[in-house]
Protein backbone atom coordinates (compact mmCIF):
# COMPACT_ATOMS: atom_id res chain seq x y z
CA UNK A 1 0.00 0.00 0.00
CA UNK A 2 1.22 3.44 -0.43
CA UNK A 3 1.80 5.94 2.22
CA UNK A 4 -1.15 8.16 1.70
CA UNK A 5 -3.30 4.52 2.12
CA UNK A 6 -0.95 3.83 5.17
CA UNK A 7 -1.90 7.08 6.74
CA UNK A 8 -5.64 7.27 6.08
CA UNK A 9 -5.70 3.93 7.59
CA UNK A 10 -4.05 5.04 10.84
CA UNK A 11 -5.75 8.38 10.67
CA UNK A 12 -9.45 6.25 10.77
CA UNK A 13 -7.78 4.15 13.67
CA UNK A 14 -7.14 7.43 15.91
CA UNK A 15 -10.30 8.94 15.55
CA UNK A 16 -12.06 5.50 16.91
CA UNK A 17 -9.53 6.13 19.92
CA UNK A 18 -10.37 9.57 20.55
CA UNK A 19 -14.22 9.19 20.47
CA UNK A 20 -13.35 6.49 23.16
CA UNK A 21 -11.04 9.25 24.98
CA UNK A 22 -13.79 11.50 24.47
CA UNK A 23 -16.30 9.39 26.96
CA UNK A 24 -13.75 9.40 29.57
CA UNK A 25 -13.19 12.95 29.04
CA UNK A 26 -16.72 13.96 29.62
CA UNK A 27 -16.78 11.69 33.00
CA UNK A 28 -20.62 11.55 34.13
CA UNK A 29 -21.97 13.70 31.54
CA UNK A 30 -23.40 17.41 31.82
CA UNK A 31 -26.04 16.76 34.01
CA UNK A 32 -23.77 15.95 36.87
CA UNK A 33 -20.56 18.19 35.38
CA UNK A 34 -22.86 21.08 35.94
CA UNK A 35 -24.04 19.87 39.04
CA UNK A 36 -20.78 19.94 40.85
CA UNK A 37 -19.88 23.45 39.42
CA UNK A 38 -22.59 24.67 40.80
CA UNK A 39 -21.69 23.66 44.10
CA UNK A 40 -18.41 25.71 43.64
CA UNK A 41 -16.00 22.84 42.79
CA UNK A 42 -13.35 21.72 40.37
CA UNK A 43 -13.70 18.71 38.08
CA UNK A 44 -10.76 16.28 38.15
CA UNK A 45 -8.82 17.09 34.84
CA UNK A 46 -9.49 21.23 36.47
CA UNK A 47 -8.05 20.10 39.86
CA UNK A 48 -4.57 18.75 38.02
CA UNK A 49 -4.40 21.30 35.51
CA UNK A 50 -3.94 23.90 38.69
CA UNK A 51 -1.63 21.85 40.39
CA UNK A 52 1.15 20.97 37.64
CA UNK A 53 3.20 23.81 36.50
CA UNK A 54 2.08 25.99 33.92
CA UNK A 55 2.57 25.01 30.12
CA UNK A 56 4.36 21.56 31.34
CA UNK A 57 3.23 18.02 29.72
CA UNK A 58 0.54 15.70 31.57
CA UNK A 59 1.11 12.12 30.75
CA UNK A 60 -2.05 10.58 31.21
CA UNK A 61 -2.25 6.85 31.79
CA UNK A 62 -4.56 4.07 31.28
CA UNK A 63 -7.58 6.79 29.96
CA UNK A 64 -9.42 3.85 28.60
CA UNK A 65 -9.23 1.64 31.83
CA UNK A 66 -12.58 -0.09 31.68
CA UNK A 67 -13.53 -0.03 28.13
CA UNK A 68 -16.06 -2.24 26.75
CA UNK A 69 -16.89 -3.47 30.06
CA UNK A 70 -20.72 -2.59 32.16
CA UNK A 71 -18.51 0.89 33.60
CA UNK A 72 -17.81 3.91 32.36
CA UNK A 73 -14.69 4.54 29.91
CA UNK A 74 -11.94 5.95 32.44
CA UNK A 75 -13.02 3.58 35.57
CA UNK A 76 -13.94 7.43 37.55
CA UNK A 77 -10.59 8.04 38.20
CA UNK A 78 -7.45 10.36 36.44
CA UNK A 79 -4.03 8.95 36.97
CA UNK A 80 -0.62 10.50 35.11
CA UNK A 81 2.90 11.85 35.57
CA UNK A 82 2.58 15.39 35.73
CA UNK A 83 5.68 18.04 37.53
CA UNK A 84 4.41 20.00 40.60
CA UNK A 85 7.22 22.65 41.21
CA UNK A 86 9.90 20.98 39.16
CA UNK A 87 9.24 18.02 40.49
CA UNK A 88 7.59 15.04 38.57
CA UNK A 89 4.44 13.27 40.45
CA UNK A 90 2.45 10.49 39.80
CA UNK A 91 -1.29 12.16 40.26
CA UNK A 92 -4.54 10.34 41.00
CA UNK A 93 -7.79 12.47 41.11
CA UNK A 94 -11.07 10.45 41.70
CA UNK A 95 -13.84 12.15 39.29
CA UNK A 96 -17.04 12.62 41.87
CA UNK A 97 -19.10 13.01 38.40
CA UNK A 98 -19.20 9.58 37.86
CA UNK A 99 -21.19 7.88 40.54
CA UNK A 100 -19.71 10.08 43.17
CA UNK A 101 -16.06 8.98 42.05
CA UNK A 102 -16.88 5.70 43.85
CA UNK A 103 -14.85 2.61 42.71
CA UNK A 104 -15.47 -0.10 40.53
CA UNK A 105 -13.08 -3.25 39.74
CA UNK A 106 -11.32 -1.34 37.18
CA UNK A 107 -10.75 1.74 39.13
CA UNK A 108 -9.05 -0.05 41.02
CA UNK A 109 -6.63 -2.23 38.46
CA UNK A 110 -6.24 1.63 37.31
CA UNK A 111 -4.94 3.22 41.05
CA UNK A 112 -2.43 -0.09 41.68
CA UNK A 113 -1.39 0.05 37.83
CA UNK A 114 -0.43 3.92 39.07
CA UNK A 115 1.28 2.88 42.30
CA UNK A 116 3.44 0.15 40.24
CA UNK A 117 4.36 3.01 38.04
CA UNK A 118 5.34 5.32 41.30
CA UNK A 119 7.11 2.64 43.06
CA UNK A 120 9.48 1.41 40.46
CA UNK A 121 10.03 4.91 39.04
CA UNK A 122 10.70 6.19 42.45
CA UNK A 123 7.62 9.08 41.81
CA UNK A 124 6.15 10.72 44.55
CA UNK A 125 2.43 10.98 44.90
CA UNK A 126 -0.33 13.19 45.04
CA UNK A 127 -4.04 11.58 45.60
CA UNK A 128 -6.86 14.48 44.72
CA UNK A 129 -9.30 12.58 46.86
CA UNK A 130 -13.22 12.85 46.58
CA UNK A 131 -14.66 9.65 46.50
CA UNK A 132 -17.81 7.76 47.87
CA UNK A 133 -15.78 4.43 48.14
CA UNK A 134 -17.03 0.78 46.96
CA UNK A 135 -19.52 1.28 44.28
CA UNK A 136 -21.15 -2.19 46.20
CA UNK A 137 -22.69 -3.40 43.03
CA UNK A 138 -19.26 -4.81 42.45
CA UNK A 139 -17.71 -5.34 46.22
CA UNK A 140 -16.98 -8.84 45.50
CA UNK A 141 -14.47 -7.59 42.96
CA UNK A 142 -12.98 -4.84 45.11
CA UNK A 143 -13.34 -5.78 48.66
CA UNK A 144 -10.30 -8.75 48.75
CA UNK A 145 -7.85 -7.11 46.18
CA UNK A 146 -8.99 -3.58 47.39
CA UNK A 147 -6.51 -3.62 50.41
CA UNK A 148 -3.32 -3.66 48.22
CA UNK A 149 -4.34 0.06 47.61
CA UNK A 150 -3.39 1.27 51.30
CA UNK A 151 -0.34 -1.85 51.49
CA UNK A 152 0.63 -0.04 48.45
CA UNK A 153 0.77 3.81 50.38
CA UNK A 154 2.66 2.58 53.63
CA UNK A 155 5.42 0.78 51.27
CA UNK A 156 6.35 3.52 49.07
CA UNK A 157 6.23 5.48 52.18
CA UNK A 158 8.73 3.16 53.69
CA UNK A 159 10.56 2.92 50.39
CA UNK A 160 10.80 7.42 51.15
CA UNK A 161 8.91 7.74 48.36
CA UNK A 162 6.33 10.92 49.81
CA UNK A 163 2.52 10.35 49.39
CA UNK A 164 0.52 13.38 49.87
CA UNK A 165 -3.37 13.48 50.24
CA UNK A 166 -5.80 16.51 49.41
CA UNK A 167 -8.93 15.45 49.95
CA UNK A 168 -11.63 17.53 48.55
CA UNK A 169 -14.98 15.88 49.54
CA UNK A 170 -16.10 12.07 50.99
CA UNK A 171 -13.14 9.74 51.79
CA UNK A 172 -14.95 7.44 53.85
CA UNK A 173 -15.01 3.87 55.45
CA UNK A 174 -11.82 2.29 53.63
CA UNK A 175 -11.04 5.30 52.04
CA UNK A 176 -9.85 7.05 55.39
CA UNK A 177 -7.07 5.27 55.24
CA UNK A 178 -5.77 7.10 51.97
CA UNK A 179 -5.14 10.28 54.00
CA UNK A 180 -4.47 7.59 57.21
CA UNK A 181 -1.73 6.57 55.53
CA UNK A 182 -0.19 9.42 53.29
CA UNK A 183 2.98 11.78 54.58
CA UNK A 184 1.31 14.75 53.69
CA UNK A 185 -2.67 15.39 54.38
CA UNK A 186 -4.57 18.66 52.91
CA UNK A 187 -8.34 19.28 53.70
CA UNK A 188 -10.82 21.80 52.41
CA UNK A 189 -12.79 23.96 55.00
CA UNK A 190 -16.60 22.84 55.06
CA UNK A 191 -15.93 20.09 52.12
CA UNK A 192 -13.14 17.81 53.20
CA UNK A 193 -15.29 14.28 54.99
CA UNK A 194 -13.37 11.83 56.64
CA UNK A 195 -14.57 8.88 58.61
CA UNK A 196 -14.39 5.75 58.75
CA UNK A 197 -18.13 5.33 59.45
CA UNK A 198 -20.80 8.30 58.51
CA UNK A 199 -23.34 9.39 60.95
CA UNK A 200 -25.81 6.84 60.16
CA UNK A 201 -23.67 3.97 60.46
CA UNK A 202 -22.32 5.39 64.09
CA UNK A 203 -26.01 6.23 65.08
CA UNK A 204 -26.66 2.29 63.84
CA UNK A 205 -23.47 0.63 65.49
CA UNK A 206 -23.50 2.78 68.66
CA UNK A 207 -27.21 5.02 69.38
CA UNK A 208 -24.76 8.17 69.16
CA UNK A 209 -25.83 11.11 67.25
CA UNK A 210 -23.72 12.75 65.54
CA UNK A 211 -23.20 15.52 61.96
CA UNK A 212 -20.44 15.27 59.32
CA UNK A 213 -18.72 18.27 60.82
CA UNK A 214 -17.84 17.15 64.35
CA UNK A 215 -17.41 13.46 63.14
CA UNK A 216 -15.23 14.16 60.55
CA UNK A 217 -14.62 17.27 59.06
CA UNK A 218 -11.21 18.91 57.88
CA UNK A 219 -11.67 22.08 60.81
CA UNK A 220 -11.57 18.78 63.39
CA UNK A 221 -9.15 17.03 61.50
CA UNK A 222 -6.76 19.89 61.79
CA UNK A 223 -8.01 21.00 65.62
CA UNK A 224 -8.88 17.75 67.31
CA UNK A 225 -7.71 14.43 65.60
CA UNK A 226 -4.13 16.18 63.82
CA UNK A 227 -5.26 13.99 60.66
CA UNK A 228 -5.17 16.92 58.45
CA UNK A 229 -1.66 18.48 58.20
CA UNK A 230 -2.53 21.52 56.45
CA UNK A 231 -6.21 23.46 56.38
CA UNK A 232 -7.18 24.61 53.53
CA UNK A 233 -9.89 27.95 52.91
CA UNK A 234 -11.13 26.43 49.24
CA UNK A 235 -10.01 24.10 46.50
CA UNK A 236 -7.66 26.30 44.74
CA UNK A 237 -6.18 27.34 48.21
CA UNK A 238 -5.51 23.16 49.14
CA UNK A 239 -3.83 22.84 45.34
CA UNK A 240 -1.47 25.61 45.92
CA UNK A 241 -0.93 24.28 49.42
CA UNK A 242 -0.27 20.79 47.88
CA UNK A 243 2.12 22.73 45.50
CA UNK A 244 4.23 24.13 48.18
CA UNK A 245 4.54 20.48 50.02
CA UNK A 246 6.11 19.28 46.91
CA UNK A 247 8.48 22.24 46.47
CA UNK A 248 9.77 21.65 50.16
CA UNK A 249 9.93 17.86 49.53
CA UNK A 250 13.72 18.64 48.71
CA UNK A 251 13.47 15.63 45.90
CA UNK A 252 16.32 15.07 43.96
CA UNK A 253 16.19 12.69 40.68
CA UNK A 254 19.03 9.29 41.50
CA UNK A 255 19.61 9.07 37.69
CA UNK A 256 21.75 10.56 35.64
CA UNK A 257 20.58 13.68 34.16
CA UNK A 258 20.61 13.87 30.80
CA UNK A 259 22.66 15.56 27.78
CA UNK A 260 22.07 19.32 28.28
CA UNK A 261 21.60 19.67 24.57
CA UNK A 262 20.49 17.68 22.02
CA UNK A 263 19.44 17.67 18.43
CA UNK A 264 15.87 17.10 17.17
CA UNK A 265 15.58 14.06 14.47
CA UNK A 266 16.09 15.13 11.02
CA UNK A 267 13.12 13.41 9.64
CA UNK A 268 9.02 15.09 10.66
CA UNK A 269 7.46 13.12 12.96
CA UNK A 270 4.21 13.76 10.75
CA UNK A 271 5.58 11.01 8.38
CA UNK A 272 5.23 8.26 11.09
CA UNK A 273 1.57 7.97 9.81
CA UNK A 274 3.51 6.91 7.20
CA UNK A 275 4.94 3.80 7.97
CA UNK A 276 2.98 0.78 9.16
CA UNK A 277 0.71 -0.38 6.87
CA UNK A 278 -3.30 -1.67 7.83
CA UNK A 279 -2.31 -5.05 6.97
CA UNK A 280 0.38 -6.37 9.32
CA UNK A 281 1.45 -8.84 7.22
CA UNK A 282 2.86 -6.45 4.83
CA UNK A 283 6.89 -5.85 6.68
CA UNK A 284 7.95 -2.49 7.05
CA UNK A 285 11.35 -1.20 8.30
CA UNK A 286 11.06 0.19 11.72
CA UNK A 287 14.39 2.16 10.98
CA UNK A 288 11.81 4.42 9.54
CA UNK A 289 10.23 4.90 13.16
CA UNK A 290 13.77 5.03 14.84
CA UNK A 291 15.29 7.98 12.66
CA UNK A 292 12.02 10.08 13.38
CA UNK A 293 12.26 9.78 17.24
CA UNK A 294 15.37 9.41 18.37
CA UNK A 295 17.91 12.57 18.89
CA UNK A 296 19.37 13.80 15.31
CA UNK A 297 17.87 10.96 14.30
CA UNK A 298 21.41 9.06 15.00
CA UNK A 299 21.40 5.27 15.47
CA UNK A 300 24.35 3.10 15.57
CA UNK A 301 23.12 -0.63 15.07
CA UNK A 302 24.78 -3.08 16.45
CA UNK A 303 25.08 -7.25 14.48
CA UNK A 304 22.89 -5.26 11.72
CA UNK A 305 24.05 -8.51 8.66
CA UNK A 306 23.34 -10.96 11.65
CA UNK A 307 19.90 -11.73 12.92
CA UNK A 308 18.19 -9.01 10.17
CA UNK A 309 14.82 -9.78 11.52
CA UNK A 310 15.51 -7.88 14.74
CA UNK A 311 17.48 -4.68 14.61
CA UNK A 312 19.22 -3.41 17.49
CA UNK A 313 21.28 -0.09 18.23
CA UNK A 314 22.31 2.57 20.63
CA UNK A 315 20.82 6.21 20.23
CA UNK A 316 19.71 8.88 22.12
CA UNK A 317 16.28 10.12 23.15
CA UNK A 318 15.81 14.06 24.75
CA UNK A 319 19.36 13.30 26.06
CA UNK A 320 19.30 10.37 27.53
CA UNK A 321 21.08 6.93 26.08
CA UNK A 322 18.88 4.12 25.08
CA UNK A 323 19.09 0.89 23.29
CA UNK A 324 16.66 0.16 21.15
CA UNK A 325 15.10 -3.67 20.07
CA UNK A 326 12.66 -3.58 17.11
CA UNK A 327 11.39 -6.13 15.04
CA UNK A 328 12.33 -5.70 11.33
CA UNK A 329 10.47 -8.81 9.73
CA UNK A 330 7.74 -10.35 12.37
CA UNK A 331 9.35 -13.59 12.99
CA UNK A 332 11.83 -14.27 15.79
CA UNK A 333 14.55 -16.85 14.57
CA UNK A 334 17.84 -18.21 16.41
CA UNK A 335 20.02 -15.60 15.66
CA UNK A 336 17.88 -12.99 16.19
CA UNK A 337 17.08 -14.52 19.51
CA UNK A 338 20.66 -14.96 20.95
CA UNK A 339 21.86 -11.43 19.61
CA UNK A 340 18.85 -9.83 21.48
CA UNK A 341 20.68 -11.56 24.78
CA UNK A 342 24.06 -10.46 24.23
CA UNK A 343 22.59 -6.83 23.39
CA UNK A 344 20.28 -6.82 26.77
CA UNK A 345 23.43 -8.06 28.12
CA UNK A 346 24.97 -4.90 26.91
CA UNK A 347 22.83 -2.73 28.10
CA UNK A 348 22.85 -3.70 31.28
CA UNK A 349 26.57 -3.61 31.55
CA UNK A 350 26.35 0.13 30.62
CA UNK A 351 23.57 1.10 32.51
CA UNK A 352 21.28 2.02 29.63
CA UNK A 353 17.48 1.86 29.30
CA UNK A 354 16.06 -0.80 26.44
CA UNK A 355 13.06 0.11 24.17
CA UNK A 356 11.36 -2.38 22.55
CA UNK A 357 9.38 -1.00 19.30
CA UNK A 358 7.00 -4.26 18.78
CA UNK A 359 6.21 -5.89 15.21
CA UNK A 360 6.24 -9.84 15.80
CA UNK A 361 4.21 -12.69 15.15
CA UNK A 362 6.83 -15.08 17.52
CA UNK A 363 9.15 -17.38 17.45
CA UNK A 364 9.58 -19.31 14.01
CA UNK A 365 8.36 -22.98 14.16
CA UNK A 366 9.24 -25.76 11.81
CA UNK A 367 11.05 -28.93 12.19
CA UNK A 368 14.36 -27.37 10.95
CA UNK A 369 13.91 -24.49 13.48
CA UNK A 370 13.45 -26.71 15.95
CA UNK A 371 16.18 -29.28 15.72
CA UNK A 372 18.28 -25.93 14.85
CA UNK A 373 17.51 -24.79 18.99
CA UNK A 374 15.03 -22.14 18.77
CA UNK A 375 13.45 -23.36 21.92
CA UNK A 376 16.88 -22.72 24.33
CA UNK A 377 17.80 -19.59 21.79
CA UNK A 378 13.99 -17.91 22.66
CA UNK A 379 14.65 -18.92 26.50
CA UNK A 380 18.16 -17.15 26.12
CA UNK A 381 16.50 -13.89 25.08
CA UNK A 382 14.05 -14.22 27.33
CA UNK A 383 15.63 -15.03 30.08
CA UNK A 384 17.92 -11.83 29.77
CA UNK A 385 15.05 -9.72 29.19
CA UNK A 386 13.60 -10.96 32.26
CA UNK A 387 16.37 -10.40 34.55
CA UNK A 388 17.42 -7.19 33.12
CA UNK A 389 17.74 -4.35 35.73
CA UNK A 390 17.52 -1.38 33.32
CA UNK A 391 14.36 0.45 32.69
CA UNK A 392 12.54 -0.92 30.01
CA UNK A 393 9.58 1.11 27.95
CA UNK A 394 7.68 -1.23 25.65
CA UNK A 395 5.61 0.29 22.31
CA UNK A 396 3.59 -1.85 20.50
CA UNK A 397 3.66 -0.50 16.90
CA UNK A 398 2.52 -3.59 14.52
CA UNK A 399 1.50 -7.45 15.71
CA UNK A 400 2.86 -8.63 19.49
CA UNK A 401 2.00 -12.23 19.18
CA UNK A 402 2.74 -15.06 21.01
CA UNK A 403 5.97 -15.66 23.13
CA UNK A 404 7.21 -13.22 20.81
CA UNK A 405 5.55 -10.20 23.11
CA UNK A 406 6.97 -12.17 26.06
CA UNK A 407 11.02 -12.07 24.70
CA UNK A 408 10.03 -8.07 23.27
CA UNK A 409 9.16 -7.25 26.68
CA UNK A 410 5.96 -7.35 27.59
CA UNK A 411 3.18 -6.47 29.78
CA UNK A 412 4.06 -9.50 32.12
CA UNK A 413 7.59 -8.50 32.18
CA UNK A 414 7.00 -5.60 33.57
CA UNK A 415 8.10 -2.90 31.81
CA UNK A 416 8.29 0.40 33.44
CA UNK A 417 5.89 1.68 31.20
CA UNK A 418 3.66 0.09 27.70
CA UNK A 419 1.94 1.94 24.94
CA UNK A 420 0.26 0.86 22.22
CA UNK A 421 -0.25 2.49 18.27
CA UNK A 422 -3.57 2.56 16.92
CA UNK A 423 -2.26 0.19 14.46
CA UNK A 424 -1.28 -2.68 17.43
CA UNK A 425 -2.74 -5.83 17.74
CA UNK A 426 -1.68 -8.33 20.55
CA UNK A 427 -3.02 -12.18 21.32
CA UNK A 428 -1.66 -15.66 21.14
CA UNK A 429 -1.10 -15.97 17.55
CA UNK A 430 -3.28 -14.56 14.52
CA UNK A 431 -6.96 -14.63 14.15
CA UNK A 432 -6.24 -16.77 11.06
CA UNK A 433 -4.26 -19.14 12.70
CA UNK A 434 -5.35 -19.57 15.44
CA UNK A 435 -9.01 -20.73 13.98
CA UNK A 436 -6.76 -22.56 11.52
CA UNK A 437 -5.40 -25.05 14.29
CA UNK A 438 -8.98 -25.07 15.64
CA UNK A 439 -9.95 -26.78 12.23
CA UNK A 440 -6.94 -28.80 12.05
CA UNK A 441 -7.74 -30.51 15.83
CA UNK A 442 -11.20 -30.93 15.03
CA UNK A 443 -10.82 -32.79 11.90
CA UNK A 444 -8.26 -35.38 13.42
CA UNK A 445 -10.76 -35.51 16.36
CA UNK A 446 -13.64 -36.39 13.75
CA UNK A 447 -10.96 -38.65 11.65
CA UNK A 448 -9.62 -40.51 14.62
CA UNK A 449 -13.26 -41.16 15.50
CA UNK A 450 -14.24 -42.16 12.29
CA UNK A 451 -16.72 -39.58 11.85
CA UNK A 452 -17.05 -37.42 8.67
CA UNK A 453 -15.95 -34.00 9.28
CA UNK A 454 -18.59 -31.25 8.56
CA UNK A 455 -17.19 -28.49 6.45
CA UNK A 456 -19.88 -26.09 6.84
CA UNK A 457 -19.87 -25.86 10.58
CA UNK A 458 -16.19 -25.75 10.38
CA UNK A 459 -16.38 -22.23 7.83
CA UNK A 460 -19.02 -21.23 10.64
CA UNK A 461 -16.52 -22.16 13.41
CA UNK A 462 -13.18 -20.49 11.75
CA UNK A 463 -15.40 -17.16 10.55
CA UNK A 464 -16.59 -16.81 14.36
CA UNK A 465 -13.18 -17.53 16.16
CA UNK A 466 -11.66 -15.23 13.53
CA UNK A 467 -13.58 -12.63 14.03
CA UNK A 468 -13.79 -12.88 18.07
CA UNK A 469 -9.57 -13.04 18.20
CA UNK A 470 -9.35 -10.14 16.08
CA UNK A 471 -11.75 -8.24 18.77
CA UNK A 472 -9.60 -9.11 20.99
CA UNK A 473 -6.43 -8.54 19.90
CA UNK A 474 -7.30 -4.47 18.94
CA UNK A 475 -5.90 -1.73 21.02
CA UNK A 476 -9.41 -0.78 22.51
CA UNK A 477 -9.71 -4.02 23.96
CA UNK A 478 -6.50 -4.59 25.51
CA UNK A 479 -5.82 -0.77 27.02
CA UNK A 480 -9.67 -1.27 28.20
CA UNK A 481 -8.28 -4.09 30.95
CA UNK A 482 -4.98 -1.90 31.40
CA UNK A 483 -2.34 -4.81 29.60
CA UNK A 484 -0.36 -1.52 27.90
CA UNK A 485 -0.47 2.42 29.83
CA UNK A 486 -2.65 3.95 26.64
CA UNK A 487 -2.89 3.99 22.87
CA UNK A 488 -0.97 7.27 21.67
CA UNK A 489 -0.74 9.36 18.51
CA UNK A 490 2.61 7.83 16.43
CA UNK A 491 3.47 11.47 16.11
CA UNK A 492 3.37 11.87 19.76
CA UNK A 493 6.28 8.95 20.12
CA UNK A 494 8.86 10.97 20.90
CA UNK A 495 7.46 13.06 23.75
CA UNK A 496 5.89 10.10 25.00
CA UNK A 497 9.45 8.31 25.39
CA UNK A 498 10.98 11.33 26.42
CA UNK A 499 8.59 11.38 29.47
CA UNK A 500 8.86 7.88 30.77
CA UNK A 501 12.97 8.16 30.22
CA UNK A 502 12.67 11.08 32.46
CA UNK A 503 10.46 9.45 34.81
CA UNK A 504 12.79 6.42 34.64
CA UNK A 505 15.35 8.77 35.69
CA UNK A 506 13.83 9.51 39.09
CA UNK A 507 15.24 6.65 40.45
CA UNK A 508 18.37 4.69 40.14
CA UNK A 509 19.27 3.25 35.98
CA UNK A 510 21.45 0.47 36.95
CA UNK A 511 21.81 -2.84 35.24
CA UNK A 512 22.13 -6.19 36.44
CA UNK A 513 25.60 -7.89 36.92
CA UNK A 514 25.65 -11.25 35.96
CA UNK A 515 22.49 -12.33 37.64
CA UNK A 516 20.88 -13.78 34.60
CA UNK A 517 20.80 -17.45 35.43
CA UNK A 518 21.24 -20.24 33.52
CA UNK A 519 21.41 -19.85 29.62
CA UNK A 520 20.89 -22.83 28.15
CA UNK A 521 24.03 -23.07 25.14
């Protein structure tokens, strides 16, 4: 296809993902937007836009937590790296416009996804708190795996990683313990409520009467119970207050910093629309993405006549090293597979950050491949990829299939952070294939049973499971139950990697030494 077909294609795929990014944009709709203006409050996306500095990048994550599922696109809750006062944050913000901000099972997959991301990036964290808790239609999903949410405050806490709270309406039962457990608490004058049971649970459990205020409002917070460290007049008077905790956290970054200047690549990021065409069958060189994201768009590649399939190469990205892993040719053969080891192996010895730019369809298969040792080669690169210490930032640009997406890094190998193209498509194997060797089992099943095989139902069978896999192997679906961070714009692939290399920075880049176990030669 040519590149005008390539980037109509891509251009069709985007809009899809913005209508979605629209619904989670709009949170509970007008009716209840207007609602909670009129009682003289912010909105979520209002409250972070006042507390990160002016003109500086939000990097929202996981906006389409929850997608085709019974909840709302978004899950009621805002999470992103944002910089407070030079500083870069992980920010939460529950959105009270959707069912009160209460939580559902993917709110919160969304709020541990965020403290994963804080924790190994060494990010401190600011909760904008207004929530109703449980929504109890779904307790049986949140109640067990909902405690991880406070473990997760006390042990980046203990890990000196600051958690601050401002809390600008209901934080009650369970979700007392997010201030409860934070460094740094901020309540609102006449709006902040926290208890761990509301009047008419206390008048229920114990005859005593009590009102919001006395029970567990922020003036007693701050007078009686010391919960609240700071008091704040109003909502824009707890964000700047929230502002100046961060400037006095005295946080300093434990990477490297990066080059002081750098050179922007020398090909438009525009033409990255460009590149991957519809059909991911068709190859396409991912140098093409490389030289129009990293710095001057400079790339040394490293085995580039051995192993073609899988390119490799040092570069720079906003200033900071990086090797780079993409897939040239979809499949994953023996020699692509052991230089991937020695290169992670590499990286690690210099204390450089992989990216993986994904385009696979696996390992290759056959009986020559096989008695050739692609089985111990694969382990080999995974293995290193597994025990790599380096930050890793994974971008799914064409197929991630099969143990391929394992050995590229992905979601289960925990990358530091995962985004997705429109143009991604992750599963097992291929819709085609994978109904293929449906059909193939079925008609030795109906063979060895001595049965004749019927070819119609089979058509039926291959058209459905076709169809179904491909569902599920589209960006929508797989950013809707959080396995990447968000699907981005291609021409956005620079600042998006610039941003998590940054964030990466906040803590220590060191690689592993050695600690790779056992490679099977």
């Amino acid at each position: 296809m040519t590149a005008a077909e390539n980037r109509a294609a891509v251009l069709a795929k985007l809009a899809e993902i913005e209508a979605e990014h629209a619904k989670a944009l709009a949170g509970g709709g007008p009716k209840y937007t207007e609602r909670h203006h009129g009682r003289g409050k912010l909105l979520a996306r209002e409250r972070v836009e006042l507390l990160v500095d002016p003109d500086s990048p939000f990097l929202e994550l996981s906006p389409l937590a929850g997608w085709g599922s019974e909840y709302p696109v978004g899950a009621s809750l805002v999470t992103g790296i944002g910089v407070i006062e030079g500083t870069e944050c992980l920010i939460t913000a529950n959105d009270p416009t959707v069912r009160g901000g209460a939580s559902n099972p993917w709110t919160l997959r969304k709020a541990l996804r965020a403290d994963e991301i804080a924790l190994a990036n060494r990010l401190p964290v600011v909760n904008l708190v207004e929530s109703g808790g449980a929504d109890l239609t779904g307790q049986k999903e949140i109640f067990i795996p909902g405690g991880a949410l406070f473990r997760d405050l006390t042990r980046l806490s203990a890990a000196g990683i600051p958690t601050v709270a401002v809390v600008f309406g209901n934080s009650t039962a369970g979700g007392a313990y997010v201030p409860g457990m934070s460094d740094h608490v901020i309540m609102v004058k006449e709006r902040s409520k926290v208890f761990l049971g509301g009047p008419p649970l206390v008048k229920m459990a114990t005859g005593e009467e009590s009102d919001d205020e006395s029970l567990g409002g922020a003036e007693m917070h701050a007078r009686v119970s010391g919960l609240a460290d700071h008091f704040a007049l109003d909502e824009p008077d707890a964000l700047r207050t929230a502002r100046r905790v961060v400037a006095r956290l005295n946080w300093r970054k434990q990477g490297p910093p990066p080059a002081d200047d750098y050179p922007e690549p020398l090909f438009d990021a525009e033409e990255l629309l460009d590149v991957v065409p519809p059909d991911l069958r068709t190859p396409f060189d991912p140098r093409e993405v490389i030289v129009r994201v990293v710095d001057g768009s400079e790339f040394d590649e490293f085995k580039p006549l051995y192993g073609p399939s899988l390119v490799t190469g040092w570069a720079r990205l906003h200033g900071y090293p990086v090797g780079v892993l993409a897939n040239a040719r979809g499949v994953l053969f023996s020699a692509e597979s052991q230089k991937a080891a020695q290169f992670v192996q590499l990286a690690n010895q210099r204390d450089i950050p992989l990216i993986f730019l994904h385009n696979t369809t696996g390992y290759m298969v056959g009986k020559e491949y096989e008695q050739g040792g692609i089985i111990k080669h694969g382990a080999q690169m995974i293995n290193a990829v597994a025990n790599s210490r380096v930050p890793h930032i994974s971008l799914l640009i064409g197929a991630s299939y099969g143990a391929g997406h394992y050995g590229m890094c992905g979601r289960a190998y925990e990358p530091r952070f995962l985004f997705a193209w429109p143009t991604a498509k992750s599963a097992v194997m291929g819709p085609a294939q994978l109904a293929g060797v449906l059909s193939i089992v079925a008609r030795q099943s109906a063979a060895a049973r001595g049965k004749p095989y019927d070819e119609e139902a089979d058509a039926a069978l291959r058209a459905m499971v076709e169809q179904r896999i491909e569902a599920e192997s589209l960006p929508l679906f797989l950013s809707g139950r959080l396995y990447d961070d968000g699907v981005i714009d291609p021409r956005d692939t620079r600042t998006v990697l610039g941003l998590c290399l940054s964030a990466a920075h906040s803590a220590p880049v060191e690689g592993v030494r050695g600690g790779f176990g056992v490679f099977r030669m």
